[in-house]
N, C-alpha and C. Protein backbone atom coordinates (compact mmCIF):
# COMPACT_ATOMS: atom_id res chain seq x y z
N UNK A 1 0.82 -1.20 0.00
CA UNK A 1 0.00 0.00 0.00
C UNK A 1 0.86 1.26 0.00
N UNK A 2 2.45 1.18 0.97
CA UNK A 2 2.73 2.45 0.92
C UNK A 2 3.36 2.46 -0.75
N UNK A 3 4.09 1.38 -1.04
CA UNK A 3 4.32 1.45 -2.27
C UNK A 3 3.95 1.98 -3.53
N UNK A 4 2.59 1.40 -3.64
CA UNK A 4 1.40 2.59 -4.67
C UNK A 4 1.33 3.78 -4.02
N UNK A 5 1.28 4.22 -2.65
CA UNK A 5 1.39 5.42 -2.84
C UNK A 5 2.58 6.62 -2.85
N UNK A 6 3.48 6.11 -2.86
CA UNK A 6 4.56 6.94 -3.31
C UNK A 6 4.89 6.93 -4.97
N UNK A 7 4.59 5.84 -5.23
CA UNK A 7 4.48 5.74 -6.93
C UNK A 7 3.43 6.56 -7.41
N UNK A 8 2.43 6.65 -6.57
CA UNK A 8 1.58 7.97 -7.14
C UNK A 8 1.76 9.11 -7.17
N UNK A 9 2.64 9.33 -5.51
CA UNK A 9 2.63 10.82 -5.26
C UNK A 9 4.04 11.30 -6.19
N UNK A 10 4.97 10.33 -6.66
CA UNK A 10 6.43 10.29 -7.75
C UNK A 10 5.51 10.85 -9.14
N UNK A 11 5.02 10.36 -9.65
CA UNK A 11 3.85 10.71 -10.61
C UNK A 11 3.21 11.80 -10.84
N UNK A 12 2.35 12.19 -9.42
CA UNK A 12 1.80 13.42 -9.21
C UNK A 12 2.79 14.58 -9.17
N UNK A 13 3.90 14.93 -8.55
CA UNK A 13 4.99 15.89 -8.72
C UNK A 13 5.93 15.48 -9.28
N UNK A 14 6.19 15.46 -10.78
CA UNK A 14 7.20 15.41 -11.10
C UNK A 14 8.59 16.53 -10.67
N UNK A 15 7.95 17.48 -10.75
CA UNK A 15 8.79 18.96 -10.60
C UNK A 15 9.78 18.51 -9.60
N UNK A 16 8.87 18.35 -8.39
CA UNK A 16 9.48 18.39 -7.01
C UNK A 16 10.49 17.00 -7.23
N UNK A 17 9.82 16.01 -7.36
CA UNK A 17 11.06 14.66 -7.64
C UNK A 17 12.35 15.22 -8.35
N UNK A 18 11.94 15.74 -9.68
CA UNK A 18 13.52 16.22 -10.16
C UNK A 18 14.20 16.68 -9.79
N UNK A 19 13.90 18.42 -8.77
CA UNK A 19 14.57 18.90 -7.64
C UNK A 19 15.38 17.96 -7.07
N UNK A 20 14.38 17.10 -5.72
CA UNK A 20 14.78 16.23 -4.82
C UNK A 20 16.23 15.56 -5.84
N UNK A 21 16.11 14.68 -6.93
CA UNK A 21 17.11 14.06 -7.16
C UNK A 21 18.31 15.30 -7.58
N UNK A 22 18.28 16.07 -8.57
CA UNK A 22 19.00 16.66 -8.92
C UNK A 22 20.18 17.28 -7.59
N UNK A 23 19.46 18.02 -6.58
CA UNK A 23 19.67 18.53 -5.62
C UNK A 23 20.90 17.32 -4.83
N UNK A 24 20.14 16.43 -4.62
CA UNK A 24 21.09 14.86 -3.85
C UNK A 24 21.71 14.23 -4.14
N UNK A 25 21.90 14.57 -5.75
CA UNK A 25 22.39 13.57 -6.63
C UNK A 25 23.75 13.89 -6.49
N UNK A 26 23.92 15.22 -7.09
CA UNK A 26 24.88 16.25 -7.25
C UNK A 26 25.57 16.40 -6.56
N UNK A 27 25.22 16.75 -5.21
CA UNK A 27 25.84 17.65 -3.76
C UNK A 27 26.66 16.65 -3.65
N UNK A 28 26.16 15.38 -3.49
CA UNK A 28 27.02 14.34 -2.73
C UNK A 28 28.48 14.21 -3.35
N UNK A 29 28.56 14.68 -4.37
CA UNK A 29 29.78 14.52 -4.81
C UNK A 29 30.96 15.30 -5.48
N UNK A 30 32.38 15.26 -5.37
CA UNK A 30 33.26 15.74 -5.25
C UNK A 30 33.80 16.04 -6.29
N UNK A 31 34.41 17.06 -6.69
CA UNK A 31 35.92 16.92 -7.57
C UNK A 31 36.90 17.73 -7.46
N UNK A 32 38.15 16.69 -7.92
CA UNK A 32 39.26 16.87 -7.35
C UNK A 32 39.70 17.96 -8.74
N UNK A 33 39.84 19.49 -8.69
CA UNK A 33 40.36 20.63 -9.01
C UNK A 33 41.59 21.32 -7.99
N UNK A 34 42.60 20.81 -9.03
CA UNK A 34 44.55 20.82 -8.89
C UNK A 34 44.63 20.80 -7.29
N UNK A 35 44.11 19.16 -6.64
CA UNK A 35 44.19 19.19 -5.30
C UNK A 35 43.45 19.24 -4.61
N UNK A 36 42.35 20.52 -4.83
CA UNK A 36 41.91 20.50 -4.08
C UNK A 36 39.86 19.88 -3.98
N UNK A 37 39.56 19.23 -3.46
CA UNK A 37 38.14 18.88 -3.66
C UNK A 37 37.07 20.23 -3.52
N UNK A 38 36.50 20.07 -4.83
CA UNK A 38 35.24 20.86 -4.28
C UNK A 38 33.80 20.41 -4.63
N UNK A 39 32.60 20.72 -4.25
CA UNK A 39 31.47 20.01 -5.20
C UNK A 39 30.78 20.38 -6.11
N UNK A 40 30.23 19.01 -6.32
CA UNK A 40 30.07 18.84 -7.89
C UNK A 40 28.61 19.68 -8.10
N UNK A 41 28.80 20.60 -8.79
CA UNK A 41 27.28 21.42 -8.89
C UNK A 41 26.72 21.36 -10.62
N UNK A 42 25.61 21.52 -10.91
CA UNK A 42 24.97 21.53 -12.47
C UNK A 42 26.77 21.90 -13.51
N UNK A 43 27.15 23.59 -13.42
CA UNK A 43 28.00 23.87 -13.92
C UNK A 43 29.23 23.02 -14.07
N UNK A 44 29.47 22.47 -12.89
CA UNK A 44 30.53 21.66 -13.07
C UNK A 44 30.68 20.23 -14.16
N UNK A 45 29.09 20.08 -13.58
CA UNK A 45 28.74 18.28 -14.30
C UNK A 45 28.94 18.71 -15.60
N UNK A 46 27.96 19.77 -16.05
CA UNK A 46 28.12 20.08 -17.25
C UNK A 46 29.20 20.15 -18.03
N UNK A 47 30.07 20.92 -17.58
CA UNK A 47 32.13 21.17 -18.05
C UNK A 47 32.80 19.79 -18.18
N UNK A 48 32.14 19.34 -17.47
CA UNK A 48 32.81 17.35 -16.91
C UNK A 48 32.09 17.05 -18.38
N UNK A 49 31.00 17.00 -18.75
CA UNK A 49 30.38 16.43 -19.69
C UNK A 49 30.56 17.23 -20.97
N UNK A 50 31.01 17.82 -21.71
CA UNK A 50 31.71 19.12 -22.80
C UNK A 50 33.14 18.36 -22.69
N UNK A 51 34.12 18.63 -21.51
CA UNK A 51 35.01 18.05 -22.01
C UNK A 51 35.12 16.59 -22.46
N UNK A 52 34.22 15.56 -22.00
CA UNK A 52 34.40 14.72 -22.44
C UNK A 52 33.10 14.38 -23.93
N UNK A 53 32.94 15.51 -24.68
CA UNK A 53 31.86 15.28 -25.50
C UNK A 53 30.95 14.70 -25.59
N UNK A 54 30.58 14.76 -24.29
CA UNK A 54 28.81 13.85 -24.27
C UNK A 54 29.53 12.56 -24.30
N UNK A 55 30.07 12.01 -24.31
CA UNK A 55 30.77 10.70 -24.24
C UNK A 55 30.78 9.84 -23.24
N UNK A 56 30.76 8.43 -22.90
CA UNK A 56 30.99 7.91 -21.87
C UNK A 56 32.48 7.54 -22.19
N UNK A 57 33.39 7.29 -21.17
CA UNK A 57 34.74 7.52 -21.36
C UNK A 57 35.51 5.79 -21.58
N UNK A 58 34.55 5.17 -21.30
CA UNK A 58 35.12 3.75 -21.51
C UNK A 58 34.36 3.21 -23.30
N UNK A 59 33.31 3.77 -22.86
CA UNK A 59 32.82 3.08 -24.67
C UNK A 59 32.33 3.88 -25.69
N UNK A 60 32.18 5.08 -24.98
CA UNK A 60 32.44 6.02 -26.19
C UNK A 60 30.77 6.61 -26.44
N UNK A 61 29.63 6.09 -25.88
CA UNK A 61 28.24 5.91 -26.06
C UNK A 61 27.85 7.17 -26.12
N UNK A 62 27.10 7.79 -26.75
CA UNK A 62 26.02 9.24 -26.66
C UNK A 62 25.91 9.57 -24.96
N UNK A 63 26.20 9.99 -23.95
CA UNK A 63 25.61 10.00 -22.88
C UNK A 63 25.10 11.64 -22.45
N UNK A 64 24.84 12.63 -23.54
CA UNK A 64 24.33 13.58 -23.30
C UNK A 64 22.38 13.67 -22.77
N UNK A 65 22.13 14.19 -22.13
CA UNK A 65 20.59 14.53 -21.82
C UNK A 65 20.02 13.84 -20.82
N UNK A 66 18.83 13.47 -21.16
CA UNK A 66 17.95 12.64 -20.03
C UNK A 66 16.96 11.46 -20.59
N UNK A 67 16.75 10.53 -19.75
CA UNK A 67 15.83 9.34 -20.31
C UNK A 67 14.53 10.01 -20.15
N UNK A 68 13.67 8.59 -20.12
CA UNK A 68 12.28 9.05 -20.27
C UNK A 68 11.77 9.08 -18.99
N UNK A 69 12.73 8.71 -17.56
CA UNK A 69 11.88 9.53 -16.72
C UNK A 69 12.88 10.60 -16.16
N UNK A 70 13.59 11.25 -16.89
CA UNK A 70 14.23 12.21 -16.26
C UNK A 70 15.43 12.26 -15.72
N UNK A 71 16.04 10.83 -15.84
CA UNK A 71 17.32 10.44 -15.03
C UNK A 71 18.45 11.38 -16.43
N UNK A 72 19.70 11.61 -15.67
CA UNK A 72 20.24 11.95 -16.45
C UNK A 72 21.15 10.53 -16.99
N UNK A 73 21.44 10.17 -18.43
CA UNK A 73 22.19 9.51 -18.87
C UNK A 73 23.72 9.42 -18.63
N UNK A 74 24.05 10.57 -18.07
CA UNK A 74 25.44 9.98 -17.62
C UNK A 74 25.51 10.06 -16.31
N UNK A 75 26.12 9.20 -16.24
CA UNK A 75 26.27 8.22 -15.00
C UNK A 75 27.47 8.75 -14.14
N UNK A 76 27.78 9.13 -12.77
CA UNK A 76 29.05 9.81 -12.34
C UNK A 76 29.80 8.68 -11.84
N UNK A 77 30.84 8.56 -12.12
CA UNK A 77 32.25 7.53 -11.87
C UNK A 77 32.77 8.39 -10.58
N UNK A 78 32.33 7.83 -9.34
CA UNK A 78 33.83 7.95 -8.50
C UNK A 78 34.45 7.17 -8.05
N UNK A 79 35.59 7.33 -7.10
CA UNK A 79 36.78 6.23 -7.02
C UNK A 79 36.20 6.11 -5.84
N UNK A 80 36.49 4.38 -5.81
CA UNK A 80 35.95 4.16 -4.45
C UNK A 80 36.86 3.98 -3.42
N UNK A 81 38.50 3.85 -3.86
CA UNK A 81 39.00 4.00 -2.82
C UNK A 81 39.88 5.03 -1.97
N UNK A 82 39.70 6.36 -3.26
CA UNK A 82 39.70 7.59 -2.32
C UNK A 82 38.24 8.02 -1.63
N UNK A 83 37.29 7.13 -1.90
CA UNK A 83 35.73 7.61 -1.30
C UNK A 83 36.45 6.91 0.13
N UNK A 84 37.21 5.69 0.36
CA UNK A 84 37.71 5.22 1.40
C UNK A 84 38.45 5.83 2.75
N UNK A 85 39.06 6.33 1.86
CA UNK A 85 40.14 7.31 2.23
C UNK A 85 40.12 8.96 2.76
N UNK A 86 38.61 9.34 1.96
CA UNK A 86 38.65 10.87 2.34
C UNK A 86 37.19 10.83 2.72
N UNK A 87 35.99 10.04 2.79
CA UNK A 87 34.88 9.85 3.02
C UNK A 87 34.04 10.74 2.17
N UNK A 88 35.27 11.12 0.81
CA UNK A 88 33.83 11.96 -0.07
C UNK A 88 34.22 11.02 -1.76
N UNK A 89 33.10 11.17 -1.95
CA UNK A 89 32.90 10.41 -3.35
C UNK A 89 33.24 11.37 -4.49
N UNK A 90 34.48 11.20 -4.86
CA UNK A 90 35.59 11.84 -6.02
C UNK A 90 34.90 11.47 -7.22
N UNK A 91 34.83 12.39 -7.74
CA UNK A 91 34.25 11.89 -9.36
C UNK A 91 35.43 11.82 -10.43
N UNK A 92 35.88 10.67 -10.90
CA UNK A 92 36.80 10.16 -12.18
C UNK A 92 35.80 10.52 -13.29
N UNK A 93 34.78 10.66 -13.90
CA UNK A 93 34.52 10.87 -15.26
C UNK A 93 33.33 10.69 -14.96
N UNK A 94 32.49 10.77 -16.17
CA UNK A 94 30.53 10.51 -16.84
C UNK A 94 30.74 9.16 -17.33
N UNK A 95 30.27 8.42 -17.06
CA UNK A 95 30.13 6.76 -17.98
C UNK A 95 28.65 6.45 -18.37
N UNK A 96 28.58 5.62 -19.03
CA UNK A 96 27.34 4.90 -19.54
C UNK A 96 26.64 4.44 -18.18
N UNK A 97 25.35 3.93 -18.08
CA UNK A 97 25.11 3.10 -16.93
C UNK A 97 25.58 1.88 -16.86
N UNK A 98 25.81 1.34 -18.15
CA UNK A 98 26.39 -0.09 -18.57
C UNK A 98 27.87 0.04 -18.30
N UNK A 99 28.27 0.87 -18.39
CA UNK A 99 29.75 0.88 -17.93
C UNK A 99 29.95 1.40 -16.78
N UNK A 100 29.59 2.28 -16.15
CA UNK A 100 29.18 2.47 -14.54
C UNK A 100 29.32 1.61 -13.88
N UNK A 101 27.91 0.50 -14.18
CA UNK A 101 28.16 -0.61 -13.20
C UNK A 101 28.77 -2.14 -13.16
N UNK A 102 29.30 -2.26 -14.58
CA UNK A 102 29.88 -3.06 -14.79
C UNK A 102 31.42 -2.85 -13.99
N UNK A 103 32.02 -1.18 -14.40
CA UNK A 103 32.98 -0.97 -13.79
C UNK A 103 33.33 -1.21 -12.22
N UNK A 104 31.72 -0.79 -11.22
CA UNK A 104 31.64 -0.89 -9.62
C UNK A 104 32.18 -2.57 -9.56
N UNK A 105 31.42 -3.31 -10.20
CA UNK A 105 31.61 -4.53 -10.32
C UNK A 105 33.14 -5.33 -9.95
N UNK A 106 33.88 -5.15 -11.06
CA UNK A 106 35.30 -5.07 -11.28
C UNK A 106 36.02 -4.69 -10.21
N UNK A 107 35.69 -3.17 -9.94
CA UNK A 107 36.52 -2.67 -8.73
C UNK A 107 36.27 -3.36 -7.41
N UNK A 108 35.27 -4.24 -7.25
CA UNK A 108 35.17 -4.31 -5.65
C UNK A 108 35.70 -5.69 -6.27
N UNK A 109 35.88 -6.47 -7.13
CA UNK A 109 36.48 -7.79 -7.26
C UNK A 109 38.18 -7.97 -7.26
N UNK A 110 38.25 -7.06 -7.41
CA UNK A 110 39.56 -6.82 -8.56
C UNK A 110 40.60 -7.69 -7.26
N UNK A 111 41.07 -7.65 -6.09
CA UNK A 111 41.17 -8.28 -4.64
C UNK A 111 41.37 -9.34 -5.24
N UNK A 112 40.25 -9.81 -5.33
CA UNK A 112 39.44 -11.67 -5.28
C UNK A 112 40.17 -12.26 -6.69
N UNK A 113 39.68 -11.49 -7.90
CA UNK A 113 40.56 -11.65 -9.29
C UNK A 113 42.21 -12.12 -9.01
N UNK A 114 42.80 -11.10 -8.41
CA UNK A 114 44.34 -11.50 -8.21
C UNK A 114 44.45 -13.00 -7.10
N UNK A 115 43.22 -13.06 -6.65
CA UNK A 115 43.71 -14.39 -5.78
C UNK A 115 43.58 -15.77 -6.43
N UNK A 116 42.08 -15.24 -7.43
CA UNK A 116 41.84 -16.49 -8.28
C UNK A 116 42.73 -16.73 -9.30
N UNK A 117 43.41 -16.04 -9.87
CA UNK A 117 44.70 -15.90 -11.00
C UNK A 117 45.86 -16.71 -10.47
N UNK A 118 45.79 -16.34 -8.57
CA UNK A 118 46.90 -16.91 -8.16
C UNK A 118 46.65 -18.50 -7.88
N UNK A 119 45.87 -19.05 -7.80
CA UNK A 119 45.21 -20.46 -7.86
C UNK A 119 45.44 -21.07 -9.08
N UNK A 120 44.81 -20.39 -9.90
CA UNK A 120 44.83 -21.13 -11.54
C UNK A 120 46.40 -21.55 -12.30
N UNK A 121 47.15 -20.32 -12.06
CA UNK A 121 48.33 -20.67 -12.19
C UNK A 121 49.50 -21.53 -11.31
N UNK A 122 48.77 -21.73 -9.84
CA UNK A 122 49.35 -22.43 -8.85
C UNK A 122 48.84 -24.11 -9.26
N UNK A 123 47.19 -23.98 -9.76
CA UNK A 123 46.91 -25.56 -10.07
C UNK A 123 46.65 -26.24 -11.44
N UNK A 124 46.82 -24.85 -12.15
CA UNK A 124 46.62 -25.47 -13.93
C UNK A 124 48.43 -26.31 -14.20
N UNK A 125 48.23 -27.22 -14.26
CA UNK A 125 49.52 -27.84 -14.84
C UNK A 125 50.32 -27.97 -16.23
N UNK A 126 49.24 -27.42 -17.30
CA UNK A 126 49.68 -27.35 -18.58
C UNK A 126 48.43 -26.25 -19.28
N UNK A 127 49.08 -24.91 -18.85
CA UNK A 127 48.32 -24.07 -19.26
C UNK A 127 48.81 -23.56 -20.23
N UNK A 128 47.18 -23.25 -21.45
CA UNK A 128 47.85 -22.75 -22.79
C UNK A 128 48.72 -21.49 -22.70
N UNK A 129 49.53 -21.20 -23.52
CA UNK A 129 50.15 -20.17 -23.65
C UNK A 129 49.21 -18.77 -24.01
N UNK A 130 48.35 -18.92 -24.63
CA UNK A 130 46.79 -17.53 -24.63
C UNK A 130 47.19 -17.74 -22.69
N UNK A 131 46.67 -18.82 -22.45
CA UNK A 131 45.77 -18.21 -21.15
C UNK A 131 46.81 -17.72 -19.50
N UNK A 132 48.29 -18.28 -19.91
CA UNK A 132 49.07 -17.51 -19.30
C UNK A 132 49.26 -16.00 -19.20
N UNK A 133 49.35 -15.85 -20.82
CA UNK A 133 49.56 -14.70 -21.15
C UNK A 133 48.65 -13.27 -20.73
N UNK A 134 47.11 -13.93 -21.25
CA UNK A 134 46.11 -13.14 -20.51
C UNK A 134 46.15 -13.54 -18.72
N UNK A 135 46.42 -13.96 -18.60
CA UNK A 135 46.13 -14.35 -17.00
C UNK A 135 47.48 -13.46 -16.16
N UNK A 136 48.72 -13.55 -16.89
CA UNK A 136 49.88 -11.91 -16.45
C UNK A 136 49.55 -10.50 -16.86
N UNK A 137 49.02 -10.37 -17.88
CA UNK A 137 48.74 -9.21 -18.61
C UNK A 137 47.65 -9.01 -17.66
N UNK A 138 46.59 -9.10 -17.26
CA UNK A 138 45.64 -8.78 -15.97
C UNK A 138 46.36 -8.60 -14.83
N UNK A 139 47.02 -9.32 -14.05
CA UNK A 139 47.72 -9.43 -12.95
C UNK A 139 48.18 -8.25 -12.86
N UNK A 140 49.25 -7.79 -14.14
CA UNK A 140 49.64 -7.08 -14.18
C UNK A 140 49.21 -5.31 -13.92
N UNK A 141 47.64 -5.20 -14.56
CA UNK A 141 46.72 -4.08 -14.54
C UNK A 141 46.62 -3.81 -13.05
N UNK A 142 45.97 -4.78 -12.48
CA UNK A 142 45.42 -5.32 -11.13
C UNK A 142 46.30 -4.82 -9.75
N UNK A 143 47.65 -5.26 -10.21
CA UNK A 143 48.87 -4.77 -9.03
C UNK A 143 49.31 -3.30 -9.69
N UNK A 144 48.92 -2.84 -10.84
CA UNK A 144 49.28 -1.50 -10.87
C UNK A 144 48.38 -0.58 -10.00
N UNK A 145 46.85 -0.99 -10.09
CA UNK A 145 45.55 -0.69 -9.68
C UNK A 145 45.70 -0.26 -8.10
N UNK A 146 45.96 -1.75 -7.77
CA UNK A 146 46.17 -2.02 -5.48
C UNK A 146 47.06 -1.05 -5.65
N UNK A 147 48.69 -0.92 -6.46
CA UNK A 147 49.84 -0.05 -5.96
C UNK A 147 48.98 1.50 -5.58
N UNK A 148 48.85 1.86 -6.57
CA UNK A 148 48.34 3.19 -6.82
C UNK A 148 47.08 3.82 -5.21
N UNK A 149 47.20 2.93 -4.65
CA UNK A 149 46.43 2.70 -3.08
C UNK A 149 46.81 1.69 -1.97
N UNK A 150 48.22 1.88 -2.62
CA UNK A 150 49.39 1.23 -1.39
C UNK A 150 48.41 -0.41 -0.67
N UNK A 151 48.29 -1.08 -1.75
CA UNK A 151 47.37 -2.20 -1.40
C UNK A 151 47.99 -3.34 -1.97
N UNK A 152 48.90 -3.37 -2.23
CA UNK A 152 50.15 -4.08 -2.91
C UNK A 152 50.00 -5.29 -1.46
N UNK A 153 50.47 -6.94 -2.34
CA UNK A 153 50.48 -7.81 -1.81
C UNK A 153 48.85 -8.22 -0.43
N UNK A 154 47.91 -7.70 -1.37
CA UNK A 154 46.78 -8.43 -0.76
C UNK A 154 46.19 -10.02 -0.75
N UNK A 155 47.16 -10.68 -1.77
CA UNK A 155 46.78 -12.00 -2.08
C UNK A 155 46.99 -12.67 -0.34
């Protein structure tokens, strides 16, 4: 019951919903300008989104404007482990939603990835040469990734 009725009253004010999100969406988040953090307001998103030409930065997708209920199409990328570190959510770029969350994905695995890499190559006994190769060439991304947040040797 409360369900239908917030889906009604979402319905009935659109105005005010867009506010509400726009307003919460935004504030919450950071960017890092030569050092120093400040937040992320319309003007800013906007400059963020121009320099990167309406673009999402991993696949390249249209991500200028808004869907059909108003959400904006680009999606804000922050790092989650200076969100760790400074308790504010840094914005790295605009992405797709498909690349957004595929990316969150990745990042909270990326740990677990280097441990399972370290198994496969500890118990594969005659592994193809492709799958070595891809299986260092990751490793490799992965420990540049942890370094860059002094996270080196988490296996």
């Amino acid at each position: 019951r409360l369900v239908s009725w917030s889906k009604h009253w979402v319905l009935e004010h659109p105005a005010l919903v867009k506010q509400y999100r726009r307003r919460h969406s935004l504030s919450q988040y950071w960017v890092d300008i030569k050092g120093r953090l400040m937040r992320l307001t319309d003007a800013r998103f906007q400059s963020i989104l121009d320099a990167q030409g309406g673009a999402c930065l991993i696949c390249g997708a249209g991500i200028r404007g808004v869907d059909t209920k108003g959400w904006r199409l680009a999606m804000i990328d922050h790092d989650h482990a200076k969100e760790l570190m400074t308790g504010k959510k840094v914005v790295r770029g605009l992405l797709c939603s498909s690349c957004n969350i595929e990316l969150g994905h990745i990042e909270k695995e990326i740990v677990f990835m280097q441990k399972m890499l370290g198994y496969l190559l500890d118990r594969n006994t005659n592994p193809s040469e492709t799958i070595v190769k891809n299986l260092r060439s990751f490793e490799a991304y992965a420990s540049q990734y942890l370094a860059k947040y002094e996270m080196v040797g988490v296996r």
